[in-house]
Structures are given as structure tokens and as C-alpha cells.
N, C-alpha and C. Protein backbone atom coordinates (compact mmCIF):
# COMPACT_ATOMS: atom_id res chain seq x y z
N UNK A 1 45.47 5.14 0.36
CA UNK A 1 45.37 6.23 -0.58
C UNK A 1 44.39 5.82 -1.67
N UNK A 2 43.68 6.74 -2.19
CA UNK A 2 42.87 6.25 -2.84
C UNK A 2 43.51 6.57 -4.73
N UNK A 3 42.36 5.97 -5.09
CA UNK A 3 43.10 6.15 -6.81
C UNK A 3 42.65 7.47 -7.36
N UNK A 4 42.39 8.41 -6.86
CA UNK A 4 41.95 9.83 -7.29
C UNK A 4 43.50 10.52 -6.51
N UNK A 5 43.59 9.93 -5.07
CA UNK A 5 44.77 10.89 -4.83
C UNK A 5 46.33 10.45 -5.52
N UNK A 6 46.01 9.34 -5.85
CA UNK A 6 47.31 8.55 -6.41
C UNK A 6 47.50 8.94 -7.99
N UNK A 7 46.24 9.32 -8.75
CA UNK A 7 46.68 9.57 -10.24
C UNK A 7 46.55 11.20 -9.92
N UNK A 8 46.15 12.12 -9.20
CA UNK A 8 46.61 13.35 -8.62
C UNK A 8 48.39 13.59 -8.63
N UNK A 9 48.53 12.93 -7.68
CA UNK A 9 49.98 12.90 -7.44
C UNK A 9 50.62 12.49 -8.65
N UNK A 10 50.32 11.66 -9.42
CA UNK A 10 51.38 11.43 -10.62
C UNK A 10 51.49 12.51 -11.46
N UNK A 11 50.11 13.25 -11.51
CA UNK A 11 50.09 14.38 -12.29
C UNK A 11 51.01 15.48 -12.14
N UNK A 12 51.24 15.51 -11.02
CA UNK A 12 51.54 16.78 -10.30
C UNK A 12 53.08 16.73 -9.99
N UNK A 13 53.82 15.54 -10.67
CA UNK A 13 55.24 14.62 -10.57
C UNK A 13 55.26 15.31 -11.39
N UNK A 14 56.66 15.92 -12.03
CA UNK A 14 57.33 16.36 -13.18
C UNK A 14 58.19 15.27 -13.43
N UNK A 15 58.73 14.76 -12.81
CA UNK A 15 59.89 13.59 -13.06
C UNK A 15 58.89 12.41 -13.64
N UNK A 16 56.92 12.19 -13.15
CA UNK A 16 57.09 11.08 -13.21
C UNK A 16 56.24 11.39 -15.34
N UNK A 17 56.01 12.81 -15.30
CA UNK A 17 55.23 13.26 -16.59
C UNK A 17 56.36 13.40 -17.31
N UNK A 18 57.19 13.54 -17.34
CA UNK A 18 58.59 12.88 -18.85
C UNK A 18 57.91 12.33 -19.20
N UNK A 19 57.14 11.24 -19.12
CA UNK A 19 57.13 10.05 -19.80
C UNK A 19 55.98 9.44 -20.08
N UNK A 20 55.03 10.94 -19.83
CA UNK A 20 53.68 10.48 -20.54
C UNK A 20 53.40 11.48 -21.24
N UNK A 21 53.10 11.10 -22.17
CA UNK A 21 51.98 11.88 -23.39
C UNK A 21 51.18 12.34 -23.39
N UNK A 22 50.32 11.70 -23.00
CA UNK A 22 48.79 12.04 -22.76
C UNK A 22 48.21 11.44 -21.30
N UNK A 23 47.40 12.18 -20.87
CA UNK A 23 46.10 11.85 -20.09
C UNK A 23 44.88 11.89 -20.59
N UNK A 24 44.19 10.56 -20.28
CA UNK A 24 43.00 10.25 -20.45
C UNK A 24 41.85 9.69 -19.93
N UNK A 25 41.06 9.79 -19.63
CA UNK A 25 40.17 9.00 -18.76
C UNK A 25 38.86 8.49 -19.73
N UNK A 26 38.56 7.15 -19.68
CA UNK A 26 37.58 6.37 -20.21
C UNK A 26 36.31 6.70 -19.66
N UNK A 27 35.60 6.50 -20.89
CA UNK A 27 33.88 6.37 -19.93
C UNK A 27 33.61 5.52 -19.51
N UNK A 28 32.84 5.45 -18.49
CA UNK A 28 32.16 4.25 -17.78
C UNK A 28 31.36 3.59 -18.77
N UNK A 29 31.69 2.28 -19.09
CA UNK A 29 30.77 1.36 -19.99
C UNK A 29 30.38 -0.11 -19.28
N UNK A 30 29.18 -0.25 -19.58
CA UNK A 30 28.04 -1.53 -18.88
C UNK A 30 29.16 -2.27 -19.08
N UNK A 31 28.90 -3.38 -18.29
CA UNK A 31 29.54 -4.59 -17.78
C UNK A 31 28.84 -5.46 -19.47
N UNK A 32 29.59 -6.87 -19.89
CA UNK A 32 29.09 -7.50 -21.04
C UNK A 32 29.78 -8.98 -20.16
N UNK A 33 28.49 -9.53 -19.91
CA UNK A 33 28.90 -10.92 -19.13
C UNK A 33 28.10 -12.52 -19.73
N UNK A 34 28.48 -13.17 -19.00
CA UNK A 34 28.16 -14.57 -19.72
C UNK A 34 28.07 -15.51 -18.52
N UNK A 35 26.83 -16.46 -18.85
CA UNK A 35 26.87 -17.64 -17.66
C UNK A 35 28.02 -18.24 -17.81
N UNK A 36 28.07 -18.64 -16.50
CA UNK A 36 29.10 -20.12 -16.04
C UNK A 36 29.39 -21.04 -17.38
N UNK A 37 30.58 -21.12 -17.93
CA UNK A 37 30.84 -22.32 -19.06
C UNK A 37 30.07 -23.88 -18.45
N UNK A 38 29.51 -24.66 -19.35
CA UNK A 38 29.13 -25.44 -18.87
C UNK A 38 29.96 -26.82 -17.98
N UNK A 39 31.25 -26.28 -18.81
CA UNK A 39 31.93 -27.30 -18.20
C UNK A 39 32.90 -27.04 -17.04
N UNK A 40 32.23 -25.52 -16.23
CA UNK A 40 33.60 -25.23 -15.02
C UNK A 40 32.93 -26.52 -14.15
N UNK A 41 33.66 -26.90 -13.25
CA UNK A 41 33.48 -27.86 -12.14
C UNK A 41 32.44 -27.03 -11.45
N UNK A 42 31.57 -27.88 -10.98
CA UNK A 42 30.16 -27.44 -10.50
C UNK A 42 30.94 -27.03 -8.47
N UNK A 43 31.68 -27.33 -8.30
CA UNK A 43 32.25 -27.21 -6.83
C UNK A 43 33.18 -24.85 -6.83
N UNK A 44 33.75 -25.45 -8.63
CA UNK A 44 33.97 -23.48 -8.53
C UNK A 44 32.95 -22.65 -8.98
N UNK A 45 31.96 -23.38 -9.71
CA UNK A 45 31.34 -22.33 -9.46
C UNK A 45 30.50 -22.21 -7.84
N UNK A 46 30.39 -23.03 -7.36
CA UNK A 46 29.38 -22.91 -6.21
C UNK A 46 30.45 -21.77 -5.43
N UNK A 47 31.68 -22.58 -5.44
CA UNK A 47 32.87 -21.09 -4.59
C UNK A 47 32.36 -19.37 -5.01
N UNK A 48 32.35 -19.57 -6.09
CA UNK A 48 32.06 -18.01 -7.10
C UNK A 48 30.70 -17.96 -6.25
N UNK A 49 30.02 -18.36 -6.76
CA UNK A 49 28.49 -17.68 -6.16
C UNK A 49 28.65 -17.44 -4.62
N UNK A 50 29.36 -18.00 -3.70
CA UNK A 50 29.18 -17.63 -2.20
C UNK A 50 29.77 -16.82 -2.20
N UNK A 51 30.71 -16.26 -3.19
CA UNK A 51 31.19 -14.42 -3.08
C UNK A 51 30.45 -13.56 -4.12
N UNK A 52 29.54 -14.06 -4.52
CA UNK A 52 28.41 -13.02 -5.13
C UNK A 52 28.70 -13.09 -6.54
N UNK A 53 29.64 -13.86 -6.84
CA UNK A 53 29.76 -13.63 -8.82
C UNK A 53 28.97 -15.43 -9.56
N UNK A 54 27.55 -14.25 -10.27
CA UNK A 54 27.07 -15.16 -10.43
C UNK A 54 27.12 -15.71 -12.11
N UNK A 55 28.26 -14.59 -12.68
CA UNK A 55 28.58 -14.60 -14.00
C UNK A 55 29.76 -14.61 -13.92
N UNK A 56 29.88 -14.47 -15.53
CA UNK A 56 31.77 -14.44 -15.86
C UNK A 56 31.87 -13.02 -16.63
N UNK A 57 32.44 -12.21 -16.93
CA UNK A 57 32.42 -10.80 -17.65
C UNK A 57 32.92 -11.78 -18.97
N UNK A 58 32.59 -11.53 -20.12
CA UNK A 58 32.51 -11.37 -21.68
C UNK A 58 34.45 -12.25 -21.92
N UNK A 59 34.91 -11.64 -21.14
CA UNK A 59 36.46 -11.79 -21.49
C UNK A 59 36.84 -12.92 -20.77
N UNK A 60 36.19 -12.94 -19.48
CA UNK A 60 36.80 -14.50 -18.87
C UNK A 60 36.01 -15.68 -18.94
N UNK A 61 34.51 -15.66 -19.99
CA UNK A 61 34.50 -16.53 -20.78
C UNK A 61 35.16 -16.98 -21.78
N UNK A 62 35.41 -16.26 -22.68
CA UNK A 62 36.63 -16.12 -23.92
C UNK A 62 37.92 -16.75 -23.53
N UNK A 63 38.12 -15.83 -22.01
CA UNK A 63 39.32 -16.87 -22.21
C UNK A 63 39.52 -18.04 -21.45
N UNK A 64 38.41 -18.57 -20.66
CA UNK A 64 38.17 -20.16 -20.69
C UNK A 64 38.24 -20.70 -21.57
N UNK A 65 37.40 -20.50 -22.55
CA UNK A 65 37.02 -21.46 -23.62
C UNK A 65 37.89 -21.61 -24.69
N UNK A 66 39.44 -20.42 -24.71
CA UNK A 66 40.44 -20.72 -25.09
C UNK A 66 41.30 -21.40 -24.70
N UNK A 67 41.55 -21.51 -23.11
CA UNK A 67 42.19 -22.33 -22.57
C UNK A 67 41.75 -23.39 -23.01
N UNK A 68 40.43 -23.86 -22.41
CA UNK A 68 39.92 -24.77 -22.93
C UNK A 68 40.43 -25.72 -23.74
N UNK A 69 40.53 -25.05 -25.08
CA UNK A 69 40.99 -25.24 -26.36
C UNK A 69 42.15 -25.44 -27.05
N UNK A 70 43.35 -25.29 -25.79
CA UNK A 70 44.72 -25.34 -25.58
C UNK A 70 45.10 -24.18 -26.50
N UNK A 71 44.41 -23.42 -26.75
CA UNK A 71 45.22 -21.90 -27.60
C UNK A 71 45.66 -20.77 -26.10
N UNK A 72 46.61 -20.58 -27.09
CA UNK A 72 47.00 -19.11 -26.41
C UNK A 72 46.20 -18.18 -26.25
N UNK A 73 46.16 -17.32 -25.48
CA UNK A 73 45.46 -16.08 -25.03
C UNK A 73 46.20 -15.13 -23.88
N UNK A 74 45.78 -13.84 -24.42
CA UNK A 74 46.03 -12.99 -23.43
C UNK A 74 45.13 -11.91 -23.24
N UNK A 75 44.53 -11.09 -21.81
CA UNK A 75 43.44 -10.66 -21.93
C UNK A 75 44.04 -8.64 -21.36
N UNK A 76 43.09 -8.21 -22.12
CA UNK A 76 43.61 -6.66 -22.35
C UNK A 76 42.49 -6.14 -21.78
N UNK A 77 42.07 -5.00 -20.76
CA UNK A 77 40.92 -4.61 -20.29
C UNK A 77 41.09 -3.76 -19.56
N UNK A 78 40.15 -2.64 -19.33
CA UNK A 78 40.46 -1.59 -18.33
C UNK A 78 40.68 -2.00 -16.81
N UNK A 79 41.32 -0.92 -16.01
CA UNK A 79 40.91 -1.48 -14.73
C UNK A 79 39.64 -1.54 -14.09
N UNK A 80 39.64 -3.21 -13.07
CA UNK A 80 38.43 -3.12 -12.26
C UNK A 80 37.42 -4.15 -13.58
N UNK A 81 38.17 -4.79 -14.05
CA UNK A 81 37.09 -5.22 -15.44
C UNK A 81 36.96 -6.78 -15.41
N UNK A 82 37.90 -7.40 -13.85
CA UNK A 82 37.68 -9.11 -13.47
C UNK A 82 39.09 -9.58 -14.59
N UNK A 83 40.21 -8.48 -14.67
CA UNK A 83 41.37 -9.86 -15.25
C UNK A 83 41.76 -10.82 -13.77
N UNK A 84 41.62 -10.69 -13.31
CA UNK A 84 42.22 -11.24 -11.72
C UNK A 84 41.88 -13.02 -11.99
N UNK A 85 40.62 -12.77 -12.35
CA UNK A 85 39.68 -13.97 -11.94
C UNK A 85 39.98 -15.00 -13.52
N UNK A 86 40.67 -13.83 -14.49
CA UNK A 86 41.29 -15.26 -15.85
C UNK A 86 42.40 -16.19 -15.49
């Protein structure tokens, strides 16, 4: 099923719209990315690049370099935006 027929169907739920407020849909906004931290292990990034990611998106630099840093973090982002890969 795809995600057009799946947020269709929720719409069209009365039981499942109790419990939403609003509908909204975001605009499409450019990708904001960053090279490889210098210090990932040169073996993941080579993994990353043989599946085509030759960057990090904006946020999973950030939150390397928090880990990094032994701070806490947690990462907030639309879908489809690379949380998978924090």
C-alpha cells in the first residue's frame, strides 16, 4: 500500500479522526547535508558509499558529533529525512 492510499484511508476513518485536529502537509524542502565526520572509521564510511550515501544530512552530523561528545541527543525530522541512519 502506498503512503497516499494509507493517509487516504486514515482520512476517511471516523474512529481513527477523533483524534486529530488538524491535517497538514509540509513542503518539500532541499536536503541540508555535511561530509563524512572526520573521525567515522574510514571502513563505514566506505560501507555508506557502496550504497550511494556519500554525505550525512545536517542532523546526523549533529548528532554524531554529540554522541561524540557524550551529550544527549534526540533527533526530530520529517519523514524520509535519514533518522534511520542516527
Amino acid at each position: 500500500m502506498s503512503v497516499e492510499t494509507a493517509v487516504r484511508r486514515l482520512r476517511l476513518d471516523p474512529q481513527f479522526n477523533r483524534n486529530v485536529t488538524t491535517w497538514q502537509t509540509l513542503p518539500e524542502q532541499p536536503a541540508r547535508t555535511a561530509p563524512f565526520p572526520t573521525d567515522l572509521d574510514p571502513r563505514l564510511a566506505a560501507v555508506l558509499r557502496a550504497q550511494g550515501i556519500d554525505s550525512l544530512y545536517s542532523h546526523q552530523a549533529a548528532a554524531w558529533t554529540a554522541a561524540r561528545a557524550g551529550e544527549n541527543w534526540v533527533v526530530v525530522t520529517p519523514t524520509a529525512s535519514g533518522k534511520t541512519l542516527c
